[in-house]
Protein backbone atom coordinates (compact mmCIF):
# COMPACT_ATOMS: atom_id res chain seq x y z
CA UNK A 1 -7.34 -102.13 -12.14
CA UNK A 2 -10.75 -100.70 -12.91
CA UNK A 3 -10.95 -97.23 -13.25
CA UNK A 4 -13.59 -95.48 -10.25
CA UNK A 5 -16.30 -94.00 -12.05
CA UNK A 6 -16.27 -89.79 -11.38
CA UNK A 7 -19.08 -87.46 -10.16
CA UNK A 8 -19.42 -84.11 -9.76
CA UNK A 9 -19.27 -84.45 -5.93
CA UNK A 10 -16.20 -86.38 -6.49
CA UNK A 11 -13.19 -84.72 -5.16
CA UNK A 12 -11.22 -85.99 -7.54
CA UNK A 13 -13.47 -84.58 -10.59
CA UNK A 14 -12.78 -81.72 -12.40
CA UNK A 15 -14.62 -78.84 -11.44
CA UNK A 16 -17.56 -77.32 -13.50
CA UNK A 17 -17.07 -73.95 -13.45
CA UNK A 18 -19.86 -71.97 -12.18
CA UNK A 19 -21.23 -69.44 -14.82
CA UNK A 20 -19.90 -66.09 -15.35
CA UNK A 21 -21.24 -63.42 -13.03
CA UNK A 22 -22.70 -60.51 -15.31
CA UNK A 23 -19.88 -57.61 -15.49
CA UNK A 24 -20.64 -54.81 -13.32
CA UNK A 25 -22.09 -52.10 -15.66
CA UNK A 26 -19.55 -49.44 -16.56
CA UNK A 27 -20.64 -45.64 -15.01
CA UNK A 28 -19.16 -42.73 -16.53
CA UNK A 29 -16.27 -41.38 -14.60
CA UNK A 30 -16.61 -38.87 -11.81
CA UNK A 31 -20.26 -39.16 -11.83
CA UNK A 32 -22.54 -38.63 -9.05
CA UNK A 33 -26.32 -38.17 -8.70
CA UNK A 34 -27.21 -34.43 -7.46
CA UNK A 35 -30.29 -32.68 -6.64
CA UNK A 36 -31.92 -31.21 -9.79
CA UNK A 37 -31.03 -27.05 -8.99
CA UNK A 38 -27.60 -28.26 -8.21
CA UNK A 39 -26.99 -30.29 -11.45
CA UNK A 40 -28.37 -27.63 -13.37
CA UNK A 41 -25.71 -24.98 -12.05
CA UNK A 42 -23.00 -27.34 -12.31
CA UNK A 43 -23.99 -27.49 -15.61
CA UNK A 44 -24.16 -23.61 -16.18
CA UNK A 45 -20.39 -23.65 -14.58
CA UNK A 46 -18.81 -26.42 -16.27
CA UNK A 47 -20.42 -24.40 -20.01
CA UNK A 48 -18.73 -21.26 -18.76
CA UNK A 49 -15.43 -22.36 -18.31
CA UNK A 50 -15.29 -23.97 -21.43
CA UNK A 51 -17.30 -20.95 -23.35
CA UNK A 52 -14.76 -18.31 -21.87
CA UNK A 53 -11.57 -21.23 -22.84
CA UNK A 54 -12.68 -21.76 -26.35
CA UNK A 55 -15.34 -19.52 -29.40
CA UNK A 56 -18.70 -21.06 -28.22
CA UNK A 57 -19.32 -22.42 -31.24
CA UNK A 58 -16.03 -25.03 -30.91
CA UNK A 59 -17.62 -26.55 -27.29
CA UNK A 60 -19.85 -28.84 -28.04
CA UNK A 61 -22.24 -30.60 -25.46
CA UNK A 62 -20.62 -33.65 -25.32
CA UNK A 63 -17.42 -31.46 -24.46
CA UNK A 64 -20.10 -29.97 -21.34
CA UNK A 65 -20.91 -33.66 -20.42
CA UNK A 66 -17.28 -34.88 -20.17
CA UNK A 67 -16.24 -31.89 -18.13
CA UNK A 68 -19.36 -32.33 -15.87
CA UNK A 69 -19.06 -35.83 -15.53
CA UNK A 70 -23.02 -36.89 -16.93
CA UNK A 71 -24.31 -37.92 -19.95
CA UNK A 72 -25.36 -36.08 -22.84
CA UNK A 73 -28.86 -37.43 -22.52
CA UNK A 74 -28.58 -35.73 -18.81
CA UNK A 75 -27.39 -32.53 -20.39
CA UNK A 76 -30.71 -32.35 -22.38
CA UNK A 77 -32.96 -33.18 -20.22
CA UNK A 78 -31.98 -30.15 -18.36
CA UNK A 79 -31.25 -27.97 -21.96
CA UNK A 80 -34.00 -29.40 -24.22
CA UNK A 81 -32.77 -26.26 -26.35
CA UNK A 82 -29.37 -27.71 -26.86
CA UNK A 83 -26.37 -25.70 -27.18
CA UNK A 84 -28.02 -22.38 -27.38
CA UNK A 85 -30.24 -22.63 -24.53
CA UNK A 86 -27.11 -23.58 -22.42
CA UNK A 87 -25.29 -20.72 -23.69
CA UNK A 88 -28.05 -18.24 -22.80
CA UNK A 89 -28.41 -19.75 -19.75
CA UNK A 90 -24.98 -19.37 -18.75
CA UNK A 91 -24.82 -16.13 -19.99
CA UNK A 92 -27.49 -14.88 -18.08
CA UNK A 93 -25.89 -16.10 -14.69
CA UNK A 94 -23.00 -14.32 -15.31
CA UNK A 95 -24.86 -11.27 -16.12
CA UNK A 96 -27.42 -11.62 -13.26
CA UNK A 97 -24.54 -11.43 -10.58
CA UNK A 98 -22.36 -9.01 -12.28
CA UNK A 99 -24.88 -6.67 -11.96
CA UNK A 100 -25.15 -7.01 -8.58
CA UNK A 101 -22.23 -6.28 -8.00
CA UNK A 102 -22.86 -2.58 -9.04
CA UNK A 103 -24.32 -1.22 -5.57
CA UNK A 104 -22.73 2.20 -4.79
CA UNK A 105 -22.31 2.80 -0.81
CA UNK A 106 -24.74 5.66 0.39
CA UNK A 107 -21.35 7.35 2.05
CA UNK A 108 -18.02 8.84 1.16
CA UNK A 109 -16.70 11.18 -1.30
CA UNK A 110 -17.90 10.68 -4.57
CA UNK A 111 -14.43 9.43 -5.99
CA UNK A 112 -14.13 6.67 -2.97
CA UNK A 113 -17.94 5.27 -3.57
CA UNK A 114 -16.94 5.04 -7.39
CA UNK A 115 -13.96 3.21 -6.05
CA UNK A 116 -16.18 0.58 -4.07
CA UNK A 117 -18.62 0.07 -6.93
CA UNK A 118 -14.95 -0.68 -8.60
CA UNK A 119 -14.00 -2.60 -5.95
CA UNK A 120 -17.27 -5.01 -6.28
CA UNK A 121 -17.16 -5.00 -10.13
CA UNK A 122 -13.30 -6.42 -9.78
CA UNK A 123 -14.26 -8.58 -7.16
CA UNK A 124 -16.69 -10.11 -10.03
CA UNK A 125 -14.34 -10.47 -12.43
CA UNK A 126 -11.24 -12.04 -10.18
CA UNK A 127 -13.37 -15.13 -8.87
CA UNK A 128 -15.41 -15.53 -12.15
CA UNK A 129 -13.11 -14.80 -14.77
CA UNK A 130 -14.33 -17.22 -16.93
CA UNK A 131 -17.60 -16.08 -16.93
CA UNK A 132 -16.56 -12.73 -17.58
CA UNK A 133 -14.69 -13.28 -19.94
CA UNK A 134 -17.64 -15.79 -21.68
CA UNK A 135 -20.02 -12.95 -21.16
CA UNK A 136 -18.03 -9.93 -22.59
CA UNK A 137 -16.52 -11.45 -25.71
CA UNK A 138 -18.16 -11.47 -28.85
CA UNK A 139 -17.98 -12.42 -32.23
CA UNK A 140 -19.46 -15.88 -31.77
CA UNK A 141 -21.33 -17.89 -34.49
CA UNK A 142 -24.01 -18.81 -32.05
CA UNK A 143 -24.34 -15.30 -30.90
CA UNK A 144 -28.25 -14.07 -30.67
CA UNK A 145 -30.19 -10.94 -30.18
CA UNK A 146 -31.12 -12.59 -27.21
CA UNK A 147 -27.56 -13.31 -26.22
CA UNK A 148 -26.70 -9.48 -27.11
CA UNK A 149 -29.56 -8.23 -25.16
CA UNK A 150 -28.71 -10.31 -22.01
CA UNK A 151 -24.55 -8.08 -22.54
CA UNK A 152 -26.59 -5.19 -22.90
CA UNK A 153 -28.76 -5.39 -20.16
CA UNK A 154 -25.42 -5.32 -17.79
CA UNK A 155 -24.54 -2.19 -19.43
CA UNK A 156 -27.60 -0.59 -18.99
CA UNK A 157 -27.57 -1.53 -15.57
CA UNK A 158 -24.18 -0.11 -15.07
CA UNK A 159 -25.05 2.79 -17.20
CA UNK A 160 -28.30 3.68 -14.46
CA UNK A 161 -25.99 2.94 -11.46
CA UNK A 162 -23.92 4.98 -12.37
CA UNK A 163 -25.69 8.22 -13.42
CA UNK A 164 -27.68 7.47 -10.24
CA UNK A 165 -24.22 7.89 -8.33
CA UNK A 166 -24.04 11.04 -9.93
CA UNK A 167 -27.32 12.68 -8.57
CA UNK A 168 -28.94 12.85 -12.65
CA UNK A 169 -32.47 11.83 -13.12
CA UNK A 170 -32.80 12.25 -16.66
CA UNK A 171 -29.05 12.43 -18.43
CA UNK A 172 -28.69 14.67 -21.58
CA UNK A 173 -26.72 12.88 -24.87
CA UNK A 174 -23.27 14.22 -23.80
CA UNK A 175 -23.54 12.84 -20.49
CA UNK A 176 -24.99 9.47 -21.71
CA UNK A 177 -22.23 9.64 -24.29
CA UNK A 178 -19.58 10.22 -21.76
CA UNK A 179 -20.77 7.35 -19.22
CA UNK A 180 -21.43 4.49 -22.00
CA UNK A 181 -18.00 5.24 -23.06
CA UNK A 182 -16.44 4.86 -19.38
CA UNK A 183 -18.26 1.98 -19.12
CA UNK A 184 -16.72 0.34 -22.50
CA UNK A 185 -13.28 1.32 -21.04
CA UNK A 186 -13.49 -0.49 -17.45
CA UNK A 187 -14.76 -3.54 -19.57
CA UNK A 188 -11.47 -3.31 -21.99
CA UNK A 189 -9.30 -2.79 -18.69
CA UNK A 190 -11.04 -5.37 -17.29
CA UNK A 191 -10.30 -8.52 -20.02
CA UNK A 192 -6.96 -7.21 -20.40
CA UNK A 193 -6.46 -7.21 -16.49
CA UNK A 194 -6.89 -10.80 -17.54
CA UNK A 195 -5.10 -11.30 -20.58
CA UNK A 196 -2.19 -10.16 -19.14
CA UNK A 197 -2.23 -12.35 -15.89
CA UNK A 198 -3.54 -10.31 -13.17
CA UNK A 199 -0.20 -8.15 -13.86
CA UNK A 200 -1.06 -4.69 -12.43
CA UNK A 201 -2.19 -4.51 -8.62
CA UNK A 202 -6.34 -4.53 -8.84
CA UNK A 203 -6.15 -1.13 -6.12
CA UNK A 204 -4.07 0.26 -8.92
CA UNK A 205 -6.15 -0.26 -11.85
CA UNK A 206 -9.10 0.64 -9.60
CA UNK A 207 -8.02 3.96 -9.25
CA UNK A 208 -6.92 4.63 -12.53
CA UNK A 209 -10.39 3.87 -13.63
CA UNK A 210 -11.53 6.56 -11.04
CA UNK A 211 -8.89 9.13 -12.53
CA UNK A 212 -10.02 8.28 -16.05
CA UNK A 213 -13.65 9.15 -15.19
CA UNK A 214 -12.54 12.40 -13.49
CA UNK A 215 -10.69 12.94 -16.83
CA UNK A 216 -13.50 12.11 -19.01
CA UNK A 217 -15.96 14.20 -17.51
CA UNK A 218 -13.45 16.81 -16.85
CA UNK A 219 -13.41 16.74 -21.33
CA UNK A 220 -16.87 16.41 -21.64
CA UNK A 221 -17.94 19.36 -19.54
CA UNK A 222 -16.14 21.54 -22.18
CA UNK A 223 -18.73 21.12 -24.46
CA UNK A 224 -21.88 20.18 -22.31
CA UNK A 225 -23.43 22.26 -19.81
CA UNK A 226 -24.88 19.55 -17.86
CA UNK A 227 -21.62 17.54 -17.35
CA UNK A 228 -19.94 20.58 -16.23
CA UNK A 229 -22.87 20.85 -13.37
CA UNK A 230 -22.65 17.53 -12.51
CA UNK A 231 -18.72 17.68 -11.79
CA UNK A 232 -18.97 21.09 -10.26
CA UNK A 233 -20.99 19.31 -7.57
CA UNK A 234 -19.03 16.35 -7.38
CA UNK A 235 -16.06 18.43 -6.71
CA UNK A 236 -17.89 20.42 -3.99
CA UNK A 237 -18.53 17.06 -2.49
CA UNK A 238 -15.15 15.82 -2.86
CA UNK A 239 -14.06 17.92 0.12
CA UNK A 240 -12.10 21.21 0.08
CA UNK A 241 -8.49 19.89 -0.78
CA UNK A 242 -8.83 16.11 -1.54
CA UNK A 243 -6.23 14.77 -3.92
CA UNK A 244 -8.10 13.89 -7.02
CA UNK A 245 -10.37 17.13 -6.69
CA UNK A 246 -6.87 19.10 -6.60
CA UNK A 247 -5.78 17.03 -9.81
CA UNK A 248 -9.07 17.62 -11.53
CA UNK A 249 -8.78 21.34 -10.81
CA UNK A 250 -5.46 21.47 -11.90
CA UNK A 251 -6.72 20.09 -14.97
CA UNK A 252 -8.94 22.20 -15.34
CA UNK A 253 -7.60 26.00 -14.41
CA UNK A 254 -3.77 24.96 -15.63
CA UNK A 255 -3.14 25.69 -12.15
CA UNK A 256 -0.05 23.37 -9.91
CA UNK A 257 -2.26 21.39 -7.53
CA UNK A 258 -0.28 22.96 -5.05
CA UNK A 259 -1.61 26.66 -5.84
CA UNK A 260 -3.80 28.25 -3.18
């Protein structure tokens, strides 16, 4: 029998296979296309987290790419300055709405307006610990003057809100002295409120800031004229028996704060 001749439109034919459909091209995971301002403070958020995690100089921008889903081409193209320009920027967002957070309300005792700038400043550092933290720590290798000056700048800020809370225009060297060191002790309360896992209530630690103020000033007006006017007028406004104006006189006069 003669073999039938086969075709490709013969059903008995192998097939040809077709030819191989291009593979789809690979994206890198979790990544998604967003509006320039928005990448940019994704960006700024992603370096923050992993600046406050790790020493600065140990994150590398590939590490910022990977967490932020993009490419490290993308990462430049908004950071032409690399590493450092991404850590300043960061920086300075953290810094920028710290300071906000220093308004003083124009009413209440002078001890429960302290404790709302307190309450605003914690508020700060409980939804953005990591960029607290990132912001406050030093010792880096890629740490700057410019990077110092953007941690200084907060202080100042808190340094002028706070002396403006206490009525002074133009503060003498004790009472500088006395609220730069305040300062440098809610920031040490602060990152060990941290460190330690939130332990201690923040209403607690809030008002033992408050008390260690009192304190401090209650020390400093010892030797400086001008503290000791400032606190005689912040007790007057306190009230005429409030509890921490009691303390603070007891601490002052020796006296029980239950004395007449």
């Amino acid at each position: 029998m003669e073999a039938r001749p086969t075709t490709a439109t013969d059903p008995a034919a192998d097939p040809v296979p077709a030819p191989a459909a291009p593979a789809p091209r690979q994206r890198r995971s979790g990544y998604r296309r967003l509006p320039v301002e928005q990448r940019r403070e994704q960006l700024i958020a992603v370096a923050l987290e992993l600046f406050a995690a790790r020493p600065p100089e140990e994150v590398s921008l590939d590490d910022v790419a990977e967490a932020a889903g993009a490419s490290r081409p993308l990462v430049y193209r908004y950071f032409a300055g690399g590493k450092q320009q991404l850590y300043e920027a960061a920086l300075r967002t953290a810094a920028d709405e710290l300071t906000s957070r220093f308004a003083v309300p124009p009413a209440g005792r002078p001890s429960e307006q302290l404790a709302s700038a307190l309450d605003g400043y914690f508020a700060f550092v409980a939804e953005h610990d990591a960029g607290y933290s990132a912001l406050l720590r030093g010792g880096s290798v890629v740490e700057t003057a410019r990077t110092t000056a953007i941690v200084d700048d907060v202080r100042r800020a808190a340094l002028r809100r706070t002396l403006r809370h206490l009525g002074v225009r133009e503060a003498g060297p004790r009472l500088t002295l006395l609220v730069r060191s305040w300062i440098a002790v809610v920031e040490g309360a602060s990152l060990s409120w941290l460190d330690e896992g939130r332990a201690l209530p923040v209403e607690g630690l809030r008002d033992w800031l408050v008390d260690q103020f009192t304190a401090m000033a209650a020390a400093t007006a010892l030797h400086d004229p001008q503290t000791a006017e400032v606190l005689a007028g912040l007790l007057a406004l306190e009230g005429p028996r409030p509890e921490r104006a009691e303390r603070l006189r007891a601490v002052l006069g020796g006296a029980s704060p239950d004395a007449p």
